[in-house]
N, C-alpha and C. Protein backbone atom coordinates (compact mmCIF):
# COMPACT_ATOMS: atom_id res chain seq x y z
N UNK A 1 4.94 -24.88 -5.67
CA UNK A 1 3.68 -25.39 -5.10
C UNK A 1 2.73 -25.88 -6.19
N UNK A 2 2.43 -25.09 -7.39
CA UNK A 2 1.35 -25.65 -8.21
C UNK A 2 0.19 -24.89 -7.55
N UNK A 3 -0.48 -24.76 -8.92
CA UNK A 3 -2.16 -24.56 -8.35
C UNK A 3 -3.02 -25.99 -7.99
N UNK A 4 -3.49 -25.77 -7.08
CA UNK A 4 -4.29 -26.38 -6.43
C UNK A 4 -5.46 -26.97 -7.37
N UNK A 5 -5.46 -27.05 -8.54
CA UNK A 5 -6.82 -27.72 -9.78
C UNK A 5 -5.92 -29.07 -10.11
N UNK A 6 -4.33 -27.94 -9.86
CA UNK A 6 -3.73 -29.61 -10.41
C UNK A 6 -3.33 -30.72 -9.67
N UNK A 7 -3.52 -30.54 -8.07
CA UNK A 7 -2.66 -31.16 -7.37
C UNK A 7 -4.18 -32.74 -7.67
N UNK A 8 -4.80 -32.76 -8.26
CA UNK A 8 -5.72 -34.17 -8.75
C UNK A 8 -4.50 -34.76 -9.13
N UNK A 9 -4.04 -34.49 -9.63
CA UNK A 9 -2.66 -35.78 -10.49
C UNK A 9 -3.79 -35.87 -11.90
N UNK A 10 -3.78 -35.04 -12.53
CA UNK A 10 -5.20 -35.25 -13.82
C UNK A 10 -3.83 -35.84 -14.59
N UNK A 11 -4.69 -37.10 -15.22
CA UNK A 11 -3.77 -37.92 -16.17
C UNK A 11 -4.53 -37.18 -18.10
N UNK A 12 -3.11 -37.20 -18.41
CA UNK A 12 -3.55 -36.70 -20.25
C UNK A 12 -3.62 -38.32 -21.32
N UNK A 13 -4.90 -37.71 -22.09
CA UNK A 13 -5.37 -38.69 -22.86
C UNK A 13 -4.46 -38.31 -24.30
N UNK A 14 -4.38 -39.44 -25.06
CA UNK A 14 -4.47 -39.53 -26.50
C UNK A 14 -5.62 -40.12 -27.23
N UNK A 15 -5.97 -39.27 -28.08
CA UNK A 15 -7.39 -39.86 -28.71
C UNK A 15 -7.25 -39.69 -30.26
N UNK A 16 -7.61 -40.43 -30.76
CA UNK A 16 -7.19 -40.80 -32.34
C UNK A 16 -8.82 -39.75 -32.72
N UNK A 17 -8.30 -39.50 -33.89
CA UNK A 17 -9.61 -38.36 -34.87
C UNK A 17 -10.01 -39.10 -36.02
N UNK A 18 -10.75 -39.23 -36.27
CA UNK A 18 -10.72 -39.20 -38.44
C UNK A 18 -11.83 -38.79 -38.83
N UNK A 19 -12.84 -37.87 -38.41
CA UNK A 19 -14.20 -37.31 -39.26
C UNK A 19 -14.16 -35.89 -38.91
N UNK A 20 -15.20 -35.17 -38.45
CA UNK A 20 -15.27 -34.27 -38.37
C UNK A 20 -14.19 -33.22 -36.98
N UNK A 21 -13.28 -34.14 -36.67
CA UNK A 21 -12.57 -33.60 -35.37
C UNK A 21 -11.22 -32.94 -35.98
N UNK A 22 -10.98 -33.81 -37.78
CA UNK A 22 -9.74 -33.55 -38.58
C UNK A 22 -9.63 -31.75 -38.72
N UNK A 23 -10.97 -31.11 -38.29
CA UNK A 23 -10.74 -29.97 -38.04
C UNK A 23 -10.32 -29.40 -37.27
N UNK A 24 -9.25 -28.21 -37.15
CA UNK A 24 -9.10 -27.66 -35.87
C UNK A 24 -10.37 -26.88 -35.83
N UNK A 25 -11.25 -26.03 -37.00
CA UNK A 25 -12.13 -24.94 -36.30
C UNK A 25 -13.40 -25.90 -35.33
N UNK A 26 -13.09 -27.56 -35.83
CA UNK A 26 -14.35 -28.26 -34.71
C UNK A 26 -13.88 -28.22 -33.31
N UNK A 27 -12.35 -28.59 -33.56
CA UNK A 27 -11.84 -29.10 -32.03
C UNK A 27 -12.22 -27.55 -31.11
N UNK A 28 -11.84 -26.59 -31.93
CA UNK A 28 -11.66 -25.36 -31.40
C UNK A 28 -13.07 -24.92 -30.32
N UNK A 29 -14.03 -25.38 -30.91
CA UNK A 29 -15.60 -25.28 -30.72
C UNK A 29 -15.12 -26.09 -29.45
N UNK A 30 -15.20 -27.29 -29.43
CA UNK A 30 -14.96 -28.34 -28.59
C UNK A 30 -14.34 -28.04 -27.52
N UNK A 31 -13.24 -27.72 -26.97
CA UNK A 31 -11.92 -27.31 -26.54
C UNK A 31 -11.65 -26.34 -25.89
N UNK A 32 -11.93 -25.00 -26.64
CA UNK A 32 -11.27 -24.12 -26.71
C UNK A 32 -10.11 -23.90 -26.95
N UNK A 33 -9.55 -25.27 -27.87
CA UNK A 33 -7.95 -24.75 -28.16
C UNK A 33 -7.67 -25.60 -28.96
N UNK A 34 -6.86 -26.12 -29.91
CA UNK A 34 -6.14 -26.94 -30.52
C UNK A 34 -5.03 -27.82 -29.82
N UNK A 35 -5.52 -28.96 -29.44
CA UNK A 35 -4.22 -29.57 -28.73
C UNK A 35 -3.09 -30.06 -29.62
N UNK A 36 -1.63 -30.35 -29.39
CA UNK A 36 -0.94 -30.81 -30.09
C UNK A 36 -1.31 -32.31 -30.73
N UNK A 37 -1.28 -32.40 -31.95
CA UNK A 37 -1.70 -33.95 -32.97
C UNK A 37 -0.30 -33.90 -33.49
N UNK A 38 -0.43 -35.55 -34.23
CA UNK A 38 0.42 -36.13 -35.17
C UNK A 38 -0.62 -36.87 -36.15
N UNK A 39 -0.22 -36.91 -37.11
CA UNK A 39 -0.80 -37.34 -38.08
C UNK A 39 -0.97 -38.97 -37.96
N UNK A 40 -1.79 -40.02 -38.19
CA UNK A 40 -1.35 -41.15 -37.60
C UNK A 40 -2.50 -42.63 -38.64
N UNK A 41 -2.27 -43.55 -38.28
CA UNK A 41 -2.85 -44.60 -39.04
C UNK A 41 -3.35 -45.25 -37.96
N UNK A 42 -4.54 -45.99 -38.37
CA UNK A 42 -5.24 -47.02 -37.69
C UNK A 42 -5.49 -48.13 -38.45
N UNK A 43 -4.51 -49.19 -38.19
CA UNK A 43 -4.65 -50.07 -39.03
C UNK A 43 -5.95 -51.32 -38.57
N UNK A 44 -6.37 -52.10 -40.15
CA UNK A 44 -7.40 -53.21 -39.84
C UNK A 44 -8.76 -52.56 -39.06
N UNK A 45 -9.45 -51.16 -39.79
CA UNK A 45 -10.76 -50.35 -39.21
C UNK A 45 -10.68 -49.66 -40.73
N UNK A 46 -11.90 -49.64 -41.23
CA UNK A 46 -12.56 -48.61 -42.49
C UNK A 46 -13.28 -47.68 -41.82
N UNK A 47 -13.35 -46.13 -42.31
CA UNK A 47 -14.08 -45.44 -42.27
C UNK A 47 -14.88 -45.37 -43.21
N UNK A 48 -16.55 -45.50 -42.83
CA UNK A 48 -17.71 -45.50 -43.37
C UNK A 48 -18.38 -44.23 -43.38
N UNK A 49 -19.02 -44.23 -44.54
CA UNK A 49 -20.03 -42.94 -44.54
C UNK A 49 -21.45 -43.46 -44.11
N UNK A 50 -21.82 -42.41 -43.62
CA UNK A 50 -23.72 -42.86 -42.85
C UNK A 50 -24.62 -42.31 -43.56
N UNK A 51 -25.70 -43.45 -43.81
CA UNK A 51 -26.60 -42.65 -44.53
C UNK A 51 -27.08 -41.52 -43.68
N UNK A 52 -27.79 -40.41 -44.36
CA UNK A 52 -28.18 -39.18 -43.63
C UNK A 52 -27.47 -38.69 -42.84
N UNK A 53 -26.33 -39.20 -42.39
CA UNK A 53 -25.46 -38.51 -41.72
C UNK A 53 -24.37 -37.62 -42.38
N UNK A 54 -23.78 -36.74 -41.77
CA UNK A 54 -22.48 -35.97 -42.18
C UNK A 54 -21.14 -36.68 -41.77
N UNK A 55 -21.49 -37.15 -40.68
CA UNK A 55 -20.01 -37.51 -40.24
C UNK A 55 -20.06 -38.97 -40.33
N UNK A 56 -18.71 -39.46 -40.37
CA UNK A 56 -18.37 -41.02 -40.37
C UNK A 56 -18.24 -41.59 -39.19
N UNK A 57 -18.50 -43.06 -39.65
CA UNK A 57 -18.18 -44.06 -38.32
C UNK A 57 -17.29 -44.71 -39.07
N UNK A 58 -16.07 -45.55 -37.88
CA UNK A 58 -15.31 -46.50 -38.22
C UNK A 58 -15.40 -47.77 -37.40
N UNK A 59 -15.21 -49.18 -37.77
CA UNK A 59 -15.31 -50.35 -37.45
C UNK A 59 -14.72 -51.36 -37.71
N UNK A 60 -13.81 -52.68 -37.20
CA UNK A 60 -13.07 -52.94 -37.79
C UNK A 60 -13.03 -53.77 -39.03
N UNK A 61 -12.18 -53.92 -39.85
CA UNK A 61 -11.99 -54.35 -41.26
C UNK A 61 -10.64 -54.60 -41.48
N UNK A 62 -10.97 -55.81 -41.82
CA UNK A 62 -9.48 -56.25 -42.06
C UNK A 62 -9.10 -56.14 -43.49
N UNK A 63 -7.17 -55.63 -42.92
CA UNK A 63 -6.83 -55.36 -43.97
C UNK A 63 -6.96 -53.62 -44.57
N UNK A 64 -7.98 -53.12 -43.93
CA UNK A 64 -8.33 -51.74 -44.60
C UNK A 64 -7.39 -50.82 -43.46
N UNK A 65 -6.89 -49.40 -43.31
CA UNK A 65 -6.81 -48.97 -42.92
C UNK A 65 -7.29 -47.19 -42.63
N UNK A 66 -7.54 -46.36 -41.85
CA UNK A 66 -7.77 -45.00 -41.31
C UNK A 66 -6.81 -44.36 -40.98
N UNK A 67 -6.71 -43.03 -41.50
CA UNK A 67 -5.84 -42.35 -41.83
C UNK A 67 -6.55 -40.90 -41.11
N UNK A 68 -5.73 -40.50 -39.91
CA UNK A 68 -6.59 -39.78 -38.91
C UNK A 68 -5.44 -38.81 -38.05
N UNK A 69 -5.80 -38.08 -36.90
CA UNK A 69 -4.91 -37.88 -36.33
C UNK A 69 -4.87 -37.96 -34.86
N UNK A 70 -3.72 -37.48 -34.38
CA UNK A 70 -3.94 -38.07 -32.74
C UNK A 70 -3.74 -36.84 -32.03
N UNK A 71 -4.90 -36.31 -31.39
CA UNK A 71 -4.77 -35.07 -30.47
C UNK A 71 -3.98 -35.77 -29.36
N UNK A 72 -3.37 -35.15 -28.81
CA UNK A 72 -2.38 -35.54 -27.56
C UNK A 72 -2.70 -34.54 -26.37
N UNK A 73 -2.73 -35.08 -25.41
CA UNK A 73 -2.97 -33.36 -23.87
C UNK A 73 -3.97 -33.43 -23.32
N UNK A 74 -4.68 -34.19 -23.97
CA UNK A 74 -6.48 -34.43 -23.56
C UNK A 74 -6.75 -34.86 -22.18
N UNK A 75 -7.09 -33.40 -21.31
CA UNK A 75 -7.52 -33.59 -19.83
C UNK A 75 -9.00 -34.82 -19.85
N UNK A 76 -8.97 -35.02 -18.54
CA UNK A 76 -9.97 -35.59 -18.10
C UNK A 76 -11.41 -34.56 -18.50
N UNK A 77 -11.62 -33.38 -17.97
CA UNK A 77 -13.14 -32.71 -18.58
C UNK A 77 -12.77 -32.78 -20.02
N UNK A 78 -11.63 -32.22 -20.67
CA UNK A 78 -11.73 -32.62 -22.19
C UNK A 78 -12.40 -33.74 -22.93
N UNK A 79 -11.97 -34.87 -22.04
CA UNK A 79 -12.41 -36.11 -22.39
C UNK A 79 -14.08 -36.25 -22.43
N UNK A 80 -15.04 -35.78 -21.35
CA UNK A 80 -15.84 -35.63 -21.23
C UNK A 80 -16.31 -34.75 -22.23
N UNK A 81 -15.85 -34.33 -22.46
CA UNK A 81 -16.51 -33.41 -23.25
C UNK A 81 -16.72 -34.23 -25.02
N UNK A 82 -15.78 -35.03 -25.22
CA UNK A 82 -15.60 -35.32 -26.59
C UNK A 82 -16.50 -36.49 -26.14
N UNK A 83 -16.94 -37.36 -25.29
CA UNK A 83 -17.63 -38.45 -24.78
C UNK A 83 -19.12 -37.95 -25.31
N UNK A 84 -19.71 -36.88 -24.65
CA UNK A 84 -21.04 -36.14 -24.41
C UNK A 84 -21.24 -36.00 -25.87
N UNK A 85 -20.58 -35.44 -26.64
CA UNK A 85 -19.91 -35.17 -28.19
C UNK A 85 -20.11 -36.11 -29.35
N UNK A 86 -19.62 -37.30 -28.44
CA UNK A 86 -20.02 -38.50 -29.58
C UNK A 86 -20.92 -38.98 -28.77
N UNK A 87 -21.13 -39.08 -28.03
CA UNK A 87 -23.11 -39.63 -27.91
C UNK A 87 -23.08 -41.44 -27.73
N UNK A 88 -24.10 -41.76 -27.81
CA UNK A 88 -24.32 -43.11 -27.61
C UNK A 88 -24.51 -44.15 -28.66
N UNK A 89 -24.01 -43.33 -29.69
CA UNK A 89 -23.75 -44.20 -30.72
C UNK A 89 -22.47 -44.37 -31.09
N UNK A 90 -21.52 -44.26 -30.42
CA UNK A 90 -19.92 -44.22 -30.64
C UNK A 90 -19.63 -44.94 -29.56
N UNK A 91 -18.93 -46.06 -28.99
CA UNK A 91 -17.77 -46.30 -27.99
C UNK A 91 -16.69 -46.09 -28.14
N UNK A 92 -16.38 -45.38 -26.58
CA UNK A 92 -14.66 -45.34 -26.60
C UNK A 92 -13.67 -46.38 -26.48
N UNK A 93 -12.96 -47.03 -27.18
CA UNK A 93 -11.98 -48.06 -27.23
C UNK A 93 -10.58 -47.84 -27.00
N UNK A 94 -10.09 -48.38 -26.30
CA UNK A 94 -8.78 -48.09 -26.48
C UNK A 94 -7.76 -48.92 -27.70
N UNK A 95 -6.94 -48.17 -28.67
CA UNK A 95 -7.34 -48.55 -29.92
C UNK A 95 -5.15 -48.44 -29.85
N UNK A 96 -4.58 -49.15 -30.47
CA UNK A 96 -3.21 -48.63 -31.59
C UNK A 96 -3.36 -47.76 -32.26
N UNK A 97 -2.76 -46.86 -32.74
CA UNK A 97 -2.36 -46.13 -34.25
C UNK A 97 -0.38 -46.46 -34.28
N UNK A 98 -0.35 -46.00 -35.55
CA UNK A 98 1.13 -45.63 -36.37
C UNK A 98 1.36 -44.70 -36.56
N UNK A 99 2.06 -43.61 -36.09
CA UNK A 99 2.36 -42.57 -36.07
C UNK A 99 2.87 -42.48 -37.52
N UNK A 100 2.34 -41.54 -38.50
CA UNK A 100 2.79 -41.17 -39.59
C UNK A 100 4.53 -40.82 -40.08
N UNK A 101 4.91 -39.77 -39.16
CA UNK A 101 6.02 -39.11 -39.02
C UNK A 101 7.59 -40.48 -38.84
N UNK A 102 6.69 -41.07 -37.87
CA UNK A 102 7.75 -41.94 -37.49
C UNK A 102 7.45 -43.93 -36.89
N UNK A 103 6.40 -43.67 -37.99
CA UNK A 103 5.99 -45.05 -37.61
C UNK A 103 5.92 -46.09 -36.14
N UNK A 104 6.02 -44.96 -35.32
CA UNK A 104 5.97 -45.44 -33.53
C UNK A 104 4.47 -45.82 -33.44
N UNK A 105 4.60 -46.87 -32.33
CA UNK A 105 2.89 -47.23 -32.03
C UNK A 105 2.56 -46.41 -30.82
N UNK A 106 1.22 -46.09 -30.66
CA UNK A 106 1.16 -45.21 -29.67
C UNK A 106 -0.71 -45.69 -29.42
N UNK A 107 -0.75 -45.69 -28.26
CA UNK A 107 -1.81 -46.15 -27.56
C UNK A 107 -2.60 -45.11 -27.63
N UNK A 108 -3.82 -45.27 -27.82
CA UNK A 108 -4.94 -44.23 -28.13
C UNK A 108 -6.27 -44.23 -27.65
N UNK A 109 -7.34 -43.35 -27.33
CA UNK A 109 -8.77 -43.80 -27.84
C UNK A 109 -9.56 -43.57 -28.93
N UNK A 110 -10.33 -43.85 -29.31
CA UNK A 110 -10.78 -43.73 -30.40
C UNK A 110 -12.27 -43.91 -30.42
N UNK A 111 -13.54 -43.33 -30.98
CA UNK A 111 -15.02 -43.35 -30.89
C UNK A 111 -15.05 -44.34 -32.25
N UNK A 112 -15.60 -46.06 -31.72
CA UNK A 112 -15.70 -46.80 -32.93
C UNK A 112 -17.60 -46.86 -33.03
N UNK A 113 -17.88 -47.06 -34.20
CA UNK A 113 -19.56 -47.33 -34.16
C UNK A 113 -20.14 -48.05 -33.19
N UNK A 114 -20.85 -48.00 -32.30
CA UNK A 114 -21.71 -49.10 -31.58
C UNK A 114 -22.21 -50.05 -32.03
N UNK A 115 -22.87 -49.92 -33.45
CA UNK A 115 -23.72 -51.04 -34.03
C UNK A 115 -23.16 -51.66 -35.05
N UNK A 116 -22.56 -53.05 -34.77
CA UNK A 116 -21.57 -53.01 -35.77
C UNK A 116 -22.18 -53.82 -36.91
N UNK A 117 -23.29 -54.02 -36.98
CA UNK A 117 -24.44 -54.94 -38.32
C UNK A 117 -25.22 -53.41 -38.31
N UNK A 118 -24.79 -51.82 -38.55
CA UNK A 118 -25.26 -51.13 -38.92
C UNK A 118 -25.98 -51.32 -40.45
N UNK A 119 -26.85 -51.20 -41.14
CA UNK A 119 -27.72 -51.13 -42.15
C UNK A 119 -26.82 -49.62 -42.75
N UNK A 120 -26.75 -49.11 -42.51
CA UNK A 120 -26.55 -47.40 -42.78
C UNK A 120 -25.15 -47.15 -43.26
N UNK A 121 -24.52 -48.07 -42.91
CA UNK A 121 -22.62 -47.53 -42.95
C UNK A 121 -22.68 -48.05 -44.72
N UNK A 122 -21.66 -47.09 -45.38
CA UNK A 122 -21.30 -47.67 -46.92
C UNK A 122 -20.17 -46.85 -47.04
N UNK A 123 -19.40 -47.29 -47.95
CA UNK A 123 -18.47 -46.55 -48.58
C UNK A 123 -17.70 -46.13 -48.16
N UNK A 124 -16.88 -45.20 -48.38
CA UNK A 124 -15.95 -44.59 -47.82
C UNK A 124 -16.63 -42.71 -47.01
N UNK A 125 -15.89 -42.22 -46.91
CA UNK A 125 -16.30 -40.88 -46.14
C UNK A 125 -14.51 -40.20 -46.54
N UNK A 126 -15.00 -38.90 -46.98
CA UNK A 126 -13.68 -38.41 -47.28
C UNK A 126 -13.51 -36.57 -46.53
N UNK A 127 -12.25 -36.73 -46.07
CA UNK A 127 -12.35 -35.41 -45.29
C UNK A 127 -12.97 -33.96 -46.36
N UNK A 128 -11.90 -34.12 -47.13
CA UNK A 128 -12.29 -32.74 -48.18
C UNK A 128 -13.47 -32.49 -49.03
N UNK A 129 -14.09 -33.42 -49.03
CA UNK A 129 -15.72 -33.42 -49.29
C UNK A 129 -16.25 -32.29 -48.21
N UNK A 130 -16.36 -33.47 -47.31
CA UNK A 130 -17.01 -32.88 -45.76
C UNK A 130 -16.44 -31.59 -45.50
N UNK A 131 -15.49 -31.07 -45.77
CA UNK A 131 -15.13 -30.22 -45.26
C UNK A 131 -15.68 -28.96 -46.46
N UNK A 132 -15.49 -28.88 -47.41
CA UNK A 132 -16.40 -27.86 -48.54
C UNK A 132 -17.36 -27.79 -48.63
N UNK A 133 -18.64 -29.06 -48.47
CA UNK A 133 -19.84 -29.29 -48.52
C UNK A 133 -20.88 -29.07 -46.87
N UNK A 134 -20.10 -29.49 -45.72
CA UNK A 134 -21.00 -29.49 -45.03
C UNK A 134 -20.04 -29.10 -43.53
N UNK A 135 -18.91 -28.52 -43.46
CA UNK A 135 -18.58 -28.13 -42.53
C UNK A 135 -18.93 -26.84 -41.74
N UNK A 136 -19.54 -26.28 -42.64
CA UNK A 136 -19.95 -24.71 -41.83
C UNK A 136 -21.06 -25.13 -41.28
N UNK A 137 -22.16 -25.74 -41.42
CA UNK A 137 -23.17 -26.09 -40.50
C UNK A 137 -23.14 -26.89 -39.32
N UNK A 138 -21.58 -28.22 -39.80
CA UNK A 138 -21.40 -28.60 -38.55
C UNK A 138 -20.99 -28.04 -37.40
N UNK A 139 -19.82 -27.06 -37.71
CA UNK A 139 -19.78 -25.90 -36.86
C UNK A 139 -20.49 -25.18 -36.07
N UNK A 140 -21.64 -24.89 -36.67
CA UNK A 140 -23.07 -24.10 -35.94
C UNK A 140 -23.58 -25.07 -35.23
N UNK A 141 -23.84 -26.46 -35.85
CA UNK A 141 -24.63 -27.25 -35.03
C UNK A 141 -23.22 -27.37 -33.70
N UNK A 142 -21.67 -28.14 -34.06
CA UNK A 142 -21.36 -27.82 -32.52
C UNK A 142 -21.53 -26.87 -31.62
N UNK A 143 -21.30 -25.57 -32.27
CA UNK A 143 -21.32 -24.49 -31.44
C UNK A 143 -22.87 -24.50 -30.83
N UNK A 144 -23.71 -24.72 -31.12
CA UNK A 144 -25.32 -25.24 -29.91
C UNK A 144 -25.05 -26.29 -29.42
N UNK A 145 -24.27 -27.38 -29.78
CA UNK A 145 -23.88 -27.93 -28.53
C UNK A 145 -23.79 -27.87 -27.38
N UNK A 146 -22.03 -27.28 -27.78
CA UNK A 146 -21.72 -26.24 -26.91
C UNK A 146 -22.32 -25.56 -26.12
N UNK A 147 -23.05 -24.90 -26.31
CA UNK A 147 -23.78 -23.66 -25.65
C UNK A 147 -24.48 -24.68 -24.54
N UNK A 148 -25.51 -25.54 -25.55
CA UNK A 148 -26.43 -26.27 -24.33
C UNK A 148 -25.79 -26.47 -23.43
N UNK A 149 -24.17 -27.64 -23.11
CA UNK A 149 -24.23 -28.46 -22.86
C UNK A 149 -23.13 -27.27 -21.63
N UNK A 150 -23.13 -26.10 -21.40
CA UNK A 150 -22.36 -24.85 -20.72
C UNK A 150 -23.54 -24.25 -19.96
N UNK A 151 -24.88 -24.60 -20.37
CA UNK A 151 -25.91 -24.24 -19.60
C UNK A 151 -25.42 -24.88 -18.20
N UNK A 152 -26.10 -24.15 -17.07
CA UNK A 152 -25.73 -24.49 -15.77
C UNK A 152 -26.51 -25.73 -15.45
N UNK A 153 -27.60 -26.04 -16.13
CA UNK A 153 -28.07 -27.52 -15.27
C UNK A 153 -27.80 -28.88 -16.03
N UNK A 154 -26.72 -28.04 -17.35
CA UNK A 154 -26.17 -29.36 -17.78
C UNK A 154 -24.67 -29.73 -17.35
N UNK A 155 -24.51 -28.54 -16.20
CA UNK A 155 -22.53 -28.91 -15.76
C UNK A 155 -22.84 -29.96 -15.19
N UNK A 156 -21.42 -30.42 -14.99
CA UNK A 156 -21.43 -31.77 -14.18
C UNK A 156 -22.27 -31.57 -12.39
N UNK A 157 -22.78 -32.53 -11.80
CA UNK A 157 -22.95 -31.79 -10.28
C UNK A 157 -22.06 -31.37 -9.56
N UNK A 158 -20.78 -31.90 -9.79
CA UNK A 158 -19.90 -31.68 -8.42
C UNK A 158 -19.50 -29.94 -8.91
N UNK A 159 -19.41 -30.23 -10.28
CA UNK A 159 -18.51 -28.40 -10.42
C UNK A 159 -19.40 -27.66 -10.25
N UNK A 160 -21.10 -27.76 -10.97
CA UNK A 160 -22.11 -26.76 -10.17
C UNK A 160 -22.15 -26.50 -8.63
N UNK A 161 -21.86 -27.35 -7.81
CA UNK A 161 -21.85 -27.12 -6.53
C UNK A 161 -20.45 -26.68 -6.08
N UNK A 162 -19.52 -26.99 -6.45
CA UNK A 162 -18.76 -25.82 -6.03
C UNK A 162 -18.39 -24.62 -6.92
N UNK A 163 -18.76 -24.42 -7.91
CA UNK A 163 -19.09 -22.80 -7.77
C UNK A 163 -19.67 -22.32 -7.22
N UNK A 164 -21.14 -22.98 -7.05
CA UNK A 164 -21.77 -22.18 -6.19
C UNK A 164 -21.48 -22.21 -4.99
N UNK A 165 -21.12 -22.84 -4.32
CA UNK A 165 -20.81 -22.72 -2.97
C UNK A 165 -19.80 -21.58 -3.22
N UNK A 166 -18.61 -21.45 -3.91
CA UNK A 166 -17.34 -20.69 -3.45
C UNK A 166 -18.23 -19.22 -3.69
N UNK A 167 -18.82 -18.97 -4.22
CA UNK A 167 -19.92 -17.37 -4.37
C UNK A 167 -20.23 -17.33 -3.06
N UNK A 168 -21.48 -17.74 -2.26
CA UNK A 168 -21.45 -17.38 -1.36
C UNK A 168 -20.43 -17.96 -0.13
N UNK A 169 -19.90 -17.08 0.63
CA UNK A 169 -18.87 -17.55 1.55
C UNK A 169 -19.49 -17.24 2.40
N UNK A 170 -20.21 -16.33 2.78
CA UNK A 170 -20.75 -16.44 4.12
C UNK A 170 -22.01 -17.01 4.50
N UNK A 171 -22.63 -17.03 5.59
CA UNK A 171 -23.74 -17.55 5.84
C UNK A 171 -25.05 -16.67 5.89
N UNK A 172 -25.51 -15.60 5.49
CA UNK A 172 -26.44 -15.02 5.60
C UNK A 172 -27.34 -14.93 4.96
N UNK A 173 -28.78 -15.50 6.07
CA UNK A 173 -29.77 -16.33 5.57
C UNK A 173 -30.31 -14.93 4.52
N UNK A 174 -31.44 -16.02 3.66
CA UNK A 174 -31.91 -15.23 2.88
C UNK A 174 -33.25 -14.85 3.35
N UNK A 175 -33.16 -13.20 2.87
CA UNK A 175 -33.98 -12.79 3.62
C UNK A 175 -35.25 -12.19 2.79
């Protein structure tokens, strides 16, 4: 029979990584789990570093390539969740990569910069920097994310309303 959450037919995403997601302890925040990745390329897109920012944007560039990975399993609320995550300064694209392992192409999404005459983008952005220098705070800052975004008047409406509905089952007015 299946449980009944799945009988949606929920379709799984692939979504390409390359900044601060190259972590599992971010995804983990994110998630609650580590989904299965492959290591993977995005060819003709540079990853840029932002001023004042920690994390990178990428945009395309020819000729350059991103070197990232590809979470694979990614439910629909997952998705949402990494959407809310990158904010309104990222679009989701549906993007190629090259699978590292085995050079297969594999259809993806990917969060590219919105502004693409950004003033702010330079250089390169490198994982192992970011990750010695400023990953434990990004952590904290996801994890308040998180938290906010698990507050009850930030769930989606439909799932606030049926939890609450399935709590009370009966009808007895309040008195």
């Amino acid at each position: 029979m299946g449980s009944s959450s799945m009988s949606t037919g929920q379709r799984l995403h692939n979504v390409f990584v390359y900044g601060s997601l190259l972590a599992d302890e971010v995804v983990t925040v994110l998630l609650k789990r580590v989904p299965d990745s492959s290591p993977a390329i995005l060819h003709d897109f540079h990853r840029f570093s932002i001023k004042g920012r920690i994390y990178p944007a990428i945009l395309p560039v020819e000729n350059k390539k991103v070197t990232g990975r590809v979470l694979s399993g990614i439910t629909d609320p997952e998705l949402d969740v990494l959407d809310t995550f990158e904010d309104v300064e990222y679009e989701r694209r549906t993007i190629e990569v090259s699978l590292m392992d085995s050079s297969q192409k594999l259809t993806a999404y990917a969060y590219v910069w919105a502004n693409i005459n950004d003033p702010n983008l330079y250089g390169d952005w490198h994982f192992e920097e970011w990750r010695l220098a400023h990953m434990k705070d990004f952590i904290n800052m996801t994890t308040g994310f998180m938290e906010e975004l698990e507050l009850p008047e930030s769930k989606p409406r439909v799932e606030t309303y049926e939890t609450f509905f399935q709590q009370g089952g009966d009808t007895t007015p309040m008195s």
